[in-house]
N, C-alpha and C. Protein backbone atom coordinates (compact mmCIF):
# COMPACT_ATOMS: atom_id res chain seq x y z
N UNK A 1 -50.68 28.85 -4.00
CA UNK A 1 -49.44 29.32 -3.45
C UNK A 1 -48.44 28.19 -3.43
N UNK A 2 -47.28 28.61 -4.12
CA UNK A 2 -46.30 27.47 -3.85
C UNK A 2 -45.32 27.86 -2.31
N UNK A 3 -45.07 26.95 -1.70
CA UNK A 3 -44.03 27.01 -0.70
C UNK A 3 -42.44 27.11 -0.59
N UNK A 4 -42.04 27.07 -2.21
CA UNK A 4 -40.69 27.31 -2.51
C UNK A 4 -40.57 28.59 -2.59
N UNK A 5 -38.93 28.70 -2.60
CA UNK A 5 -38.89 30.17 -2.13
C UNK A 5 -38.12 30.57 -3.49
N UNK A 6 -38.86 31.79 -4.28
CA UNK A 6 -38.27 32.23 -5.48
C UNK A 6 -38.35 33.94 -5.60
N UNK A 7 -37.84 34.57 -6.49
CA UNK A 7 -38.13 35.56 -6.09
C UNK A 7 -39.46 36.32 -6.48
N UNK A 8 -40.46 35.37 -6.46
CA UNK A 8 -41.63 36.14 -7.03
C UNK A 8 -42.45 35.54 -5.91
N UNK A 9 -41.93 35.40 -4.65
CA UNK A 9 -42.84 35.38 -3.38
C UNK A 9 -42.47 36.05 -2.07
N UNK A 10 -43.37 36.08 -1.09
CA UNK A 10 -42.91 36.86 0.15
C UNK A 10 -43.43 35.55 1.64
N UNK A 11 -42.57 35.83 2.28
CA UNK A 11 -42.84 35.39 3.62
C UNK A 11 -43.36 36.16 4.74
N UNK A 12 -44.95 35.23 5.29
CA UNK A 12 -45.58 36.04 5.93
C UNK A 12 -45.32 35.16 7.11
N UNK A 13 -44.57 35.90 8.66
CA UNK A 13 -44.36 35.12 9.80
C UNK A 13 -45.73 35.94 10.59
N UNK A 14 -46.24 34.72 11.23
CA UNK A 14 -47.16 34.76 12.31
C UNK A 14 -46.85 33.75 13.63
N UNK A 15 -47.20 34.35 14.69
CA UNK A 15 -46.72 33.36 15.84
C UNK A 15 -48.31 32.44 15.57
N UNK A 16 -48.39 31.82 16.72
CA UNK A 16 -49.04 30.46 16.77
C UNK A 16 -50.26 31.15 16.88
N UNK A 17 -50.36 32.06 17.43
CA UNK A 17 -52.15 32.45 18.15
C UNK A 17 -52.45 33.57 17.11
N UNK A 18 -51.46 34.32 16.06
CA UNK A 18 -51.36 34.95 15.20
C UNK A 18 -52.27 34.24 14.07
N UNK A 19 -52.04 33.40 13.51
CA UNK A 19 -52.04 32.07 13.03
C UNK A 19 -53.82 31.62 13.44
N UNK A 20 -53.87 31.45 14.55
CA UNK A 20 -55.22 31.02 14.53
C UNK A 20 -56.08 32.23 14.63
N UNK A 21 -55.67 33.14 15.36
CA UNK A 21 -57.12 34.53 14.90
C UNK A 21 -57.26 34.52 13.06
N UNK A 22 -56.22 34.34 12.72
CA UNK A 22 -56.47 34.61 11.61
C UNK A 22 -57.13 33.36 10.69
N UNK A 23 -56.93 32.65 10.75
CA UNK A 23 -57.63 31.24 10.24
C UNK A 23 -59.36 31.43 10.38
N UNK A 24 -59.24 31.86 12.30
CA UNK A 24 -60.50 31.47 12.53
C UNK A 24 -61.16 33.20 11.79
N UNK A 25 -60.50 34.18 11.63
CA UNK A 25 -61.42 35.34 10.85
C UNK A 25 -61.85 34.85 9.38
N UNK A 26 -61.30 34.13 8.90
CA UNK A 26 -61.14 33.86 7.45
C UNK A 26 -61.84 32.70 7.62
N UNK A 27 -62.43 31.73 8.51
CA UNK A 27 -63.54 30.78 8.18
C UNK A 27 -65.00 31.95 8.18
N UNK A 28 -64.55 32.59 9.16
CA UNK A 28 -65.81 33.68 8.96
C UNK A 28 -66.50 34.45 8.46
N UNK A 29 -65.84 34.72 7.63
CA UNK A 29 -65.78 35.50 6.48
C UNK A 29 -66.55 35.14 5.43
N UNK A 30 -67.52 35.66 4.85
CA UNK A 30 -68.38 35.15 3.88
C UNK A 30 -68.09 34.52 2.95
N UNK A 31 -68.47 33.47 2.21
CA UNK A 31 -68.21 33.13 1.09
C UNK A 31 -69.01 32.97 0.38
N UNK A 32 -68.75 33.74 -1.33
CA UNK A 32 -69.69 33.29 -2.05
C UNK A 32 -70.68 32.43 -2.71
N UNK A 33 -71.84 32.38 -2.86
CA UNK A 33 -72.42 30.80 -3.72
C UNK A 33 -72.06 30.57 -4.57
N UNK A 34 -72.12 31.51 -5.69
CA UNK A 34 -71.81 31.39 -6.77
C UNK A 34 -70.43 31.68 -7.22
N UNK A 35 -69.90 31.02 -7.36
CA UNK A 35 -68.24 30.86 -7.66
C UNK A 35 -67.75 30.79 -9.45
N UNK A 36 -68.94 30.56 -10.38
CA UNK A 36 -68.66 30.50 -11.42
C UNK A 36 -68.83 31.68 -11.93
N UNK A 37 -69.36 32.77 -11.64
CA UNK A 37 -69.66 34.35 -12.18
C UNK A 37 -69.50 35.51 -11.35
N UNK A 38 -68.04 35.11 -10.82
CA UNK A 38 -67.37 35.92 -10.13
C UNK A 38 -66.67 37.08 -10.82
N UNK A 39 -66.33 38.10 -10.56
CA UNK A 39 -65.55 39.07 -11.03
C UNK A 39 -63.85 38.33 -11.15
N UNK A 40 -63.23 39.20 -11.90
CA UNK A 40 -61.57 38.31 -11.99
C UNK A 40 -61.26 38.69 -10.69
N UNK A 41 -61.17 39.87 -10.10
CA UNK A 41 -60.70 40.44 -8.61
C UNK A 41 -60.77 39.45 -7.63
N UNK A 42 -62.25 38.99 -7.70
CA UNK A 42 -63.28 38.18 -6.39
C UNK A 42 -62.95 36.90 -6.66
N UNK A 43 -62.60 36.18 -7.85
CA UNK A 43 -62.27 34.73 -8.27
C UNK A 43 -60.71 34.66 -7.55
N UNK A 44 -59.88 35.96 -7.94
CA UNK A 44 -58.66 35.72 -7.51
C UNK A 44 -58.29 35.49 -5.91
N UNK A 45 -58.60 36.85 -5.41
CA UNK A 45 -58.88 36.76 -4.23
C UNK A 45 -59.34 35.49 -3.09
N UNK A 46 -60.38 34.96 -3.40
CA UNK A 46 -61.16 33.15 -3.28
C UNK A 46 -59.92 32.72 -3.29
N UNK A 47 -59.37 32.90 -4.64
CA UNK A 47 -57.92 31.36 -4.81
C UNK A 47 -57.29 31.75 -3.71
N UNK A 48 -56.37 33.10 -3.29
CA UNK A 48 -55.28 32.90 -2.47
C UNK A 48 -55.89 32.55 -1.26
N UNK A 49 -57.00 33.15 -0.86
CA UNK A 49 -57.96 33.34 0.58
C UNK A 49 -57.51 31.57 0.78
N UNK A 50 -58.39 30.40 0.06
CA UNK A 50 -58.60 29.30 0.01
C UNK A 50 -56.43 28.99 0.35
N UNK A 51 -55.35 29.22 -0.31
CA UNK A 51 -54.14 28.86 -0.42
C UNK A 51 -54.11 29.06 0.81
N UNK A 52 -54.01 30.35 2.00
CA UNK A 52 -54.06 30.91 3.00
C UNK A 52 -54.67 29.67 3.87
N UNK A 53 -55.36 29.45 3.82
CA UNK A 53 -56.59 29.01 4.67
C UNK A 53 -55.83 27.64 5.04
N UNK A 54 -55.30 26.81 4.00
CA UNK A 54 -54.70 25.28 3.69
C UNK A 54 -53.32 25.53 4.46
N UNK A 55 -52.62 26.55 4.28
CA UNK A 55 -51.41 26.62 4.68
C UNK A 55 -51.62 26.45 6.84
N UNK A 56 -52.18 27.72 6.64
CA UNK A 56 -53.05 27.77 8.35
C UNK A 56 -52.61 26.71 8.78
N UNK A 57 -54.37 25.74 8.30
CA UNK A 57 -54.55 24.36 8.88
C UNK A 57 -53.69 23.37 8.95
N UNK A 58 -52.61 23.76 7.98
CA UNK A 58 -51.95 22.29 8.21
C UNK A 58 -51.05 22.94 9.07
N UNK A 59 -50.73 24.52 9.16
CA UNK A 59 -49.24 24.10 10.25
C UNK A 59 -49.92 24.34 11.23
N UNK A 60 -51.35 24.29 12.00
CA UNK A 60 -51.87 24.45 13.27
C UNK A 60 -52.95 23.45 13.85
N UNK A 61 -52.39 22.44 14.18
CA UNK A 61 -53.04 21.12 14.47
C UNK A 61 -54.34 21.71 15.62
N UNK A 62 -54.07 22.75 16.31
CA UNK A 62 -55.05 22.77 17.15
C UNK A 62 -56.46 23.05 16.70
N UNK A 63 -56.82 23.33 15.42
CA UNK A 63 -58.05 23.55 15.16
C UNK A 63 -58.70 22.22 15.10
N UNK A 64 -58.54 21.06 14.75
CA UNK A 64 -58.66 19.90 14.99
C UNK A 64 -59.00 19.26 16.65
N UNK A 65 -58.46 19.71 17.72
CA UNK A 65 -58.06 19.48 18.38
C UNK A 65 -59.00 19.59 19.80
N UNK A 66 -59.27 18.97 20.86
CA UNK A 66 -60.49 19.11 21.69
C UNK A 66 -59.98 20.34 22.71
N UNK A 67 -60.81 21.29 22.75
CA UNK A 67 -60.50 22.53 23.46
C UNK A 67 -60.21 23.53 22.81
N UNK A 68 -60.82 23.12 21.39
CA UNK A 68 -60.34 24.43 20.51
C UNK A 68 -60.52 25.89 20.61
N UNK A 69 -62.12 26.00 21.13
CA UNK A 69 -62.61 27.25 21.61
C UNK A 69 -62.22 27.84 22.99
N UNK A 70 -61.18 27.20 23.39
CA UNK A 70 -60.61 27.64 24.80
C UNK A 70 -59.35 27.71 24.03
N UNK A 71 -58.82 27.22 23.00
CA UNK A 71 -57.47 27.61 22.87
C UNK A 71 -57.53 29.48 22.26
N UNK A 72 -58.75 28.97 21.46
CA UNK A 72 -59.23 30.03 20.55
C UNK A 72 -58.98 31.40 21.54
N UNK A 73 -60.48 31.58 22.01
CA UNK A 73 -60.17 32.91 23.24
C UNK A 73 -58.88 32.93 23.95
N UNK A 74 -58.33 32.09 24.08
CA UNK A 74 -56.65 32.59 24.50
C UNK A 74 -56.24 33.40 23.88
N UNK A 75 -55.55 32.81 22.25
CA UNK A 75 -55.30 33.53 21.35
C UNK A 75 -55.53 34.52 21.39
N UNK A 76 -57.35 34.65 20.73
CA UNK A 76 -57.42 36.13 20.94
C UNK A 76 -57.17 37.31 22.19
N UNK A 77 -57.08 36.81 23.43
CA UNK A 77 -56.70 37.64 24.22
C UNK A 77 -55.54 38.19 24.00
N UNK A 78 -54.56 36.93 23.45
CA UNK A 78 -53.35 37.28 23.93
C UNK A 78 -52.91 38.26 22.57
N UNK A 79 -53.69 38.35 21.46
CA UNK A 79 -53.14 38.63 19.77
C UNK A 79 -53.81 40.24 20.40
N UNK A 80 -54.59 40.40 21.09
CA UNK A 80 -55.48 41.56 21.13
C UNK A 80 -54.95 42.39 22.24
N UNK A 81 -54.61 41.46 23.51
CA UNK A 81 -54.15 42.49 24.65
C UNK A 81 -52.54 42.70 24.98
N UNK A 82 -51.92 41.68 24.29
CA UNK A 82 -50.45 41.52 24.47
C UNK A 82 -49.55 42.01 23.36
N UNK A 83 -50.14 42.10 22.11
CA UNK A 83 -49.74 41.97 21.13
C UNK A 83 -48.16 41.06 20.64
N UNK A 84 -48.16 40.20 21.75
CA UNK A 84 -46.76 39.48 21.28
C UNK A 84 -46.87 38.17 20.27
N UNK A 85 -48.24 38.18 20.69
CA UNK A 85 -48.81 36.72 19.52
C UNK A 85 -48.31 35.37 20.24
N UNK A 86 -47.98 35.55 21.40
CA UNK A 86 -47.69 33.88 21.75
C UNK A 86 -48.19 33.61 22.58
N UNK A 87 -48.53 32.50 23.19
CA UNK A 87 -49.29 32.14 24.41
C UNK A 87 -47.77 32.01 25.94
């Protein structure tokens, strides 16, 4: 994924806790072993999943960060019971 803006891309806004449910669903998420005899669908898919994943981490320092699994269940409370996505 490139980060410039052209017209052959879209902008996906997520608030902060938006942002980490989703990071942390997508570490969860299975991944294949075998990566060399993938279907074109399942190879493609991998690439953006993996683009997704990089973008996340770098704009959300808290996964790094001590208290992550307490920031975590916040999030999800707040992405699940509030639906405003922010803390």
């Amino acid at each position: 994924m490139d980060e410039t803006s052209d017209d052959n891309s879209i902008t996906l806004e997520l608030t902060r806790n938006e942002a980490m449910v989703m990071l942390e669903w997508l570490e969860r998420m299975d991944k294949p072993e075998d990566r060399e005899n993938l279907e074109p669908f399942e190879a493609a898919v991998l690439s953006v999943r993996a683009d997704v994943e990089c973008i996340l981490e770098a704009s959300h320092p808290d996964i790094f960060a001590p208290g992550y699994e307490d920031k975590l269940e916040n999030a999800i409370d707040d992405v699940r019971y509030n639906r405003s996505g922010d803390a």
